[in-house]
N, C-alpha and C. Protein backbone atom coordinates (compact mmCIF):
# COMPACT_ATOMS: atom_id res chain seq x y z
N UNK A 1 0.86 -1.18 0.00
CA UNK A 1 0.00 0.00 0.00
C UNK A 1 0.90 1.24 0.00
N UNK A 2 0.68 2.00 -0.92
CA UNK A 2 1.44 3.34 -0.82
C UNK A 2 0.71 4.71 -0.24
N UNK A 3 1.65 5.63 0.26
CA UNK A 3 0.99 6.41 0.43
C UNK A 3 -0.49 7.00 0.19
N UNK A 4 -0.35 7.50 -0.68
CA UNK A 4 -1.62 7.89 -1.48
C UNK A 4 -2.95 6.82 -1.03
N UNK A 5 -2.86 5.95 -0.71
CA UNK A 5 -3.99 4.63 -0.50
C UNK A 5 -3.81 4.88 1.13
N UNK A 6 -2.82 4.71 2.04
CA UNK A 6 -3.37 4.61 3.19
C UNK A 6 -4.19 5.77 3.71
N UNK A 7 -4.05 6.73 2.70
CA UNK A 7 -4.86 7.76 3.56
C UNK A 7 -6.80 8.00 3.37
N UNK A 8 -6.61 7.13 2.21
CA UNK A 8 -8.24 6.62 2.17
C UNK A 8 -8.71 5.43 2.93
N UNK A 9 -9.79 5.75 3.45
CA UNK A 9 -10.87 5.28 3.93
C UNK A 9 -10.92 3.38 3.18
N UNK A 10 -10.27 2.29 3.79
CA UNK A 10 -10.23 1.24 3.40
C UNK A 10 -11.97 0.45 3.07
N UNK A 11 -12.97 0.83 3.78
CA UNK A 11 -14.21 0.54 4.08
C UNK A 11 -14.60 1.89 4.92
N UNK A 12 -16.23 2.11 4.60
CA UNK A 12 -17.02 2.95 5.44
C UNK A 12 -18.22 2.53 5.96
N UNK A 13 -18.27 3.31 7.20
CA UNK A 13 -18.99 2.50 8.11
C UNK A 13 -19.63 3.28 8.59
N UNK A 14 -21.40 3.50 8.36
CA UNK A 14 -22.73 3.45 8.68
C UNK A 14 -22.86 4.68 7.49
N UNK A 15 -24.80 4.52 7.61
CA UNK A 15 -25.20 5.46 7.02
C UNK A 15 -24.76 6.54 6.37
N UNK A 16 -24.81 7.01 7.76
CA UNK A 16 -24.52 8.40 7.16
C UNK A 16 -22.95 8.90 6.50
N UNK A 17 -22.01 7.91 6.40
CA UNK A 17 -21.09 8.25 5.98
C UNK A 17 -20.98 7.70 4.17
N UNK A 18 -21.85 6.74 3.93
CA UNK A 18 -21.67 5.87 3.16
C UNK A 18 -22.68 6.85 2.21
N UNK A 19 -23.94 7.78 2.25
CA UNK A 19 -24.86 8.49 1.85
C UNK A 19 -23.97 9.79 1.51
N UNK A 20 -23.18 10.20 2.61
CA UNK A 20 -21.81 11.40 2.34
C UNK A 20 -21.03 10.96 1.19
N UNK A 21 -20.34 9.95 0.95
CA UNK A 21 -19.35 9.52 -0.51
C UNK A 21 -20.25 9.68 -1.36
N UNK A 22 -21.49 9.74 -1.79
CA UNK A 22 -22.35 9.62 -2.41
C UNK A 22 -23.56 10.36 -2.69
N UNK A 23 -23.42 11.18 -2.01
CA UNK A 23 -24.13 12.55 -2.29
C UNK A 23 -25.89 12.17 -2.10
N UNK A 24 -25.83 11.61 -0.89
CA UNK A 24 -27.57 11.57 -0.76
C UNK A 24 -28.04 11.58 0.75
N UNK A 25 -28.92 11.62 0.36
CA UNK A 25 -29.55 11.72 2.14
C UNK A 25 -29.60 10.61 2.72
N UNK A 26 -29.20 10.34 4.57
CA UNK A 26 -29.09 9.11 5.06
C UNK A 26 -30.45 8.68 5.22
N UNK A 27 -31.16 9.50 4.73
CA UNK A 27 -32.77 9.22 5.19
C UNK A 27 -33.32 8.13 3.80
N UNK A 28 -32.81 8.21 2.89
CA UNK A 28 -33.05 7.56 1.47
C UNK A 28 -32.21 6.21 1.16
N UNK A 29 -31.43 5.99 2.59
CA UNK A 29 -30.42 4.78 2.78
C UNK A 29 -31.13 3.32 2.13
N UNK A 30 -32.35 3.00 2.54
CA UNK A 30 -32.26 1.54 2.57
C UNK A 30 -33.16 1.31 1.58
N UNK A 31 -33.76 2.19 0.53
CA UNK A 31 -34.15 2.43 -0.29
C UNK A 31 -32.99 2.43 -2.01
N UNK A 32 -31.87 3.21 -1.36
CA UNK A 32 -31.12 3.21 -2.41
C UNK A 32 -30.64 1.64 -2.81
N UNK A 33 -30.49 0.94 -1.00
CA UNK A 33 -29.99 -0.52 -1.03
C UNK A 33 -30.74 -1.33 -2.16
N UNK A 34 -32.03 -1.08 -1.72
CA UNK A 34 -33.10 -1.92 -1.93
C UNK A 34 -33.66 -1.92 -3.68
N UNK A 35 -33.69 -0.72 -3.84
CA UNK A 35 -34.42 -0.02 -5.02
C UNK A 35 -33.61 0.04 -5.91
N UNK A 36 -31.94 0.64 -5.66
CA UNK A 36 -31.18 1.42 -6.87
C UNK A 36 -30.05 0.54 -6.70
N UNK A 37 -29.49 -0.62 -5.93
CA UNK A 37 -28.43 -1.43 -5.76
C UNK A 37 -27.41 -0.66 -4.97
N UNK A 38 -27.55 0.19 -4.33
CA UNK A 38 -26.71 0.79 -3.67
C UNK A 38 -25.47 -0.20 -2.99
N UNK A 39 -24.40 -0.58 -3.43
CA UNK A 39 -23.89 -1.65 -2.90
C UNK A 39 -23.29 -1.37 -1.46
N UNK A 40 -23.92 -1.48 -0.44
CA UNK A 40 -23.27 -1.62 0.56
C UNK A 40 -24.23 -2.86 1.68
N UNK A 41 -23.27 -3.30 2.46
CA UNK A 41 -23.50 -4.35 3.24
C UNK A 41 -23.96 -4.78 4.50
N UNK A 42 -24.22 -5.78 5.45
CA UNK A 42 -23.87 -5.87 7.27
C UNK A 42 -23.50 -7.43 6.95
N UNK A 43 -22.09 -7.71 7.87
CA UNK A 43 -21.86 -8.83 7.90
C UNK A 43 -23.02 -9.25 9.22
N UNK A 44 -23.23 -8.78 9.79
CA UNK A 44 -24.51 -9.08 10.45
C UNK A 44 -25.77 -8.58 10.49
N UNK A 45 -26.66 -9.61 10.66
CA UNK A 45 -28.18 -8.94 10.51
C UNK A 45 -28.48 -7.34 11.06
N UNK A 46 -27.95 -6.98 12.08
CA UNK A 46 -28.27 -5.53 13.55
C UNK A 46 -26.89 -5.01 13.09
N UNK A 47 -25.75 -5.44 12.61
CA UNK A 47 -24.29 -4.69 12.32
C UNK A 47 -24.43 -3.40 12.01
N UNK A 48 -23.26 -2.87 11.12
CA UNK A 48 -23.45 -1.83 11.29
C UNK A 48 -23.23 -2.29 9.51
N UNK A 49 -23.90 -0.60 8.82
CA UNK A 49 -23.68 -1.22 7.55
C UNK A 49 -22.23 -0.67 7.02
N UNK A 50 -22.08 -1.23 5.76
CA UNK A 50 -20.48 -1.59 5.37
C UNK A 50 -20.52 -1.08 4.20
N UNK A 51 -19.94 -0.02 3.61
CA UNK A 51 -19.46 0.38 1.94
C UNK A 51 -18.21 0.47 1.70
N UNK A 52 -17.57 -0.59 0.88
CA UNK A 52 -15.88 -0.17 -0.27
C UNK A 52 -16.10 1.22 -0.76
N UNK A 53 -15.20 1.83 -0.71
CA UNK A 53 -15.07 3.47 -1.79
C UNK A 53 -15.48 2.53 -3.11
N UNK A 54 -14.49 1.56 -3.92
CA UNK A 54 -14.47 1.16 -5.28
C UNK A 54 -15.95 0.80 -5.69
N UNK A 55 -16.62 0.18 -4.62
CA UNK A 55 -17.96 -0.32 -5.10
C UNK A 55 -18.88 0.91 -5.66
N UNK A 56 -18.32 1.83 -4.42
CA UNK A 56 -19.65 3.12 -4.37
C UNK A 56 -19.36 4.13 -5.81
N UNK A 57 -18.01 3.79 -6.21
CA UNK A 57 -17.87 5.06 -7.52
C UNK A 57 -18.08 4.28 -8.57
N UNK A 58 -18.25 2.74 -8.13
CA UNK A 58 -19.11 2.06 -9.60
C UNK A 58 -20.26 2.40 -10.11
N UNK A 59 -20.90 2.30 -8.52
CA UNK A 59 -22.29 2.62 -8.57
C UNK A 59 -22.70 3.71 -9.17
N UNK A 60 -21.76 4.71 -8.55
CA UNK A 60 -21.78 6.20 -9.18
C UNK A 60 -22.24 6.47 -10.85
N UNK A 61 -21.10 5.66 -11.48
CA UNK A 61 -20.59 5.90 -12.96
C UNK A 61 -21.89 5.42 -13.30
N UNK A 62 -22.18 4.19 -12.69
CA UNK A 62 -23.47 3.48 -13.22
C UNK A 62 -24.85 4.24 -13.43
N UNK A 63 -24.66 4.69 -12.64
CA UNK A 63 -25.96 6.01 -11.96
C UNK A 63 -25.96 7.01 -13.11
N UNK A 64 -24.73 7.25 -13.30
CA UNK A 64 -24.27 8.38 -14.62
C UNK A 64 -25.08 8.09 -15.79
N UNK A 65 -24.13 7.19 -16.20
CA UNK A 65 -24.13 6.38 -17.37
C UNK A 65 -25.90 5.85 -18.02
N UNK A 66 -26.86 5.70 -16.78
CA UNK A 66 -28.04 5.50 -16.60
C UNK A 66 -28.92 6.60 -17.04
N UNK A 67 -28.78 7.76 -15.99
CA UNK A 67 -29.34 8.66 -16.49
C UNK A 67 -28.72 10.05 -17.47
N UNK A 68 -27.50 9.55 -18.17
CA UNK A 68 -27.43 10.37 -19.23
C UNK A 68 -27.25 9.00 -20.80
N UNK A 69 -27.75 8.29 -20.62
CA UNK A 69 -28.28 7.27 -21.59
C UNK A 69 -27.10 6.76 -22.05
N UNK A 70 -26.07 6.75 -21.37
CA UNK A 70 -25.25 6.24 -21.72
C UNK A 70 -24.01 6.59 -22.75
N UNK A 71 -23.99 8.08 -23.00
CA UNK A 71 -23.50 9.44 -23.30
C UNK A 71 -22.92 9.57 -22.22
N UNK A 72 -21.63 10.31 -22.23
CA UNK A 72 -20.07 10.32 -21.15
C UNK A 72 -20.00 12.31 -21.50
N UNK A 73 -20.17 12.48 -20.53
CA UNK A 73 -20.12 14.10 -21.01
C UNK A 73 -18.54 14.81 -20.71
């Protein structure tokens, strides 16, 4: 791991931080899970929930890519 990498966030952990990388409200959380694939996780049922940075800027592009039809601006 080099510099540049340890200083990011390896995993993020709950709501409201995982809604922050991602520009949405923690209130729209389990909806995004549910509805829009929001990829984030709980290794346990009551845990706490779990987001990769890499997953969430997939999602992102995906999100993009979705609603500008698939045109890269």
């Amino acid at each position: 791991m080099d510099r540049k990498d340890a200083r990011r966030p390896f995993c993020l952990k709950g709501r409201e931080a995982i809604c922050e990388a991602v520009g949405e409200n923690w209130k729209n959380f389990l909806r995004l899970v549910e509805d829009e694939g929001l990829p984030a996780f709980r290794s346990r049922p009551t845990g706490p929930w779990k987001a990769l940075p890499a997953d969430l800027h997939a999602w992102l592009r995906a999100q993009r890519d979705r609603c500008l039809g698939g045109r890269r601006q």
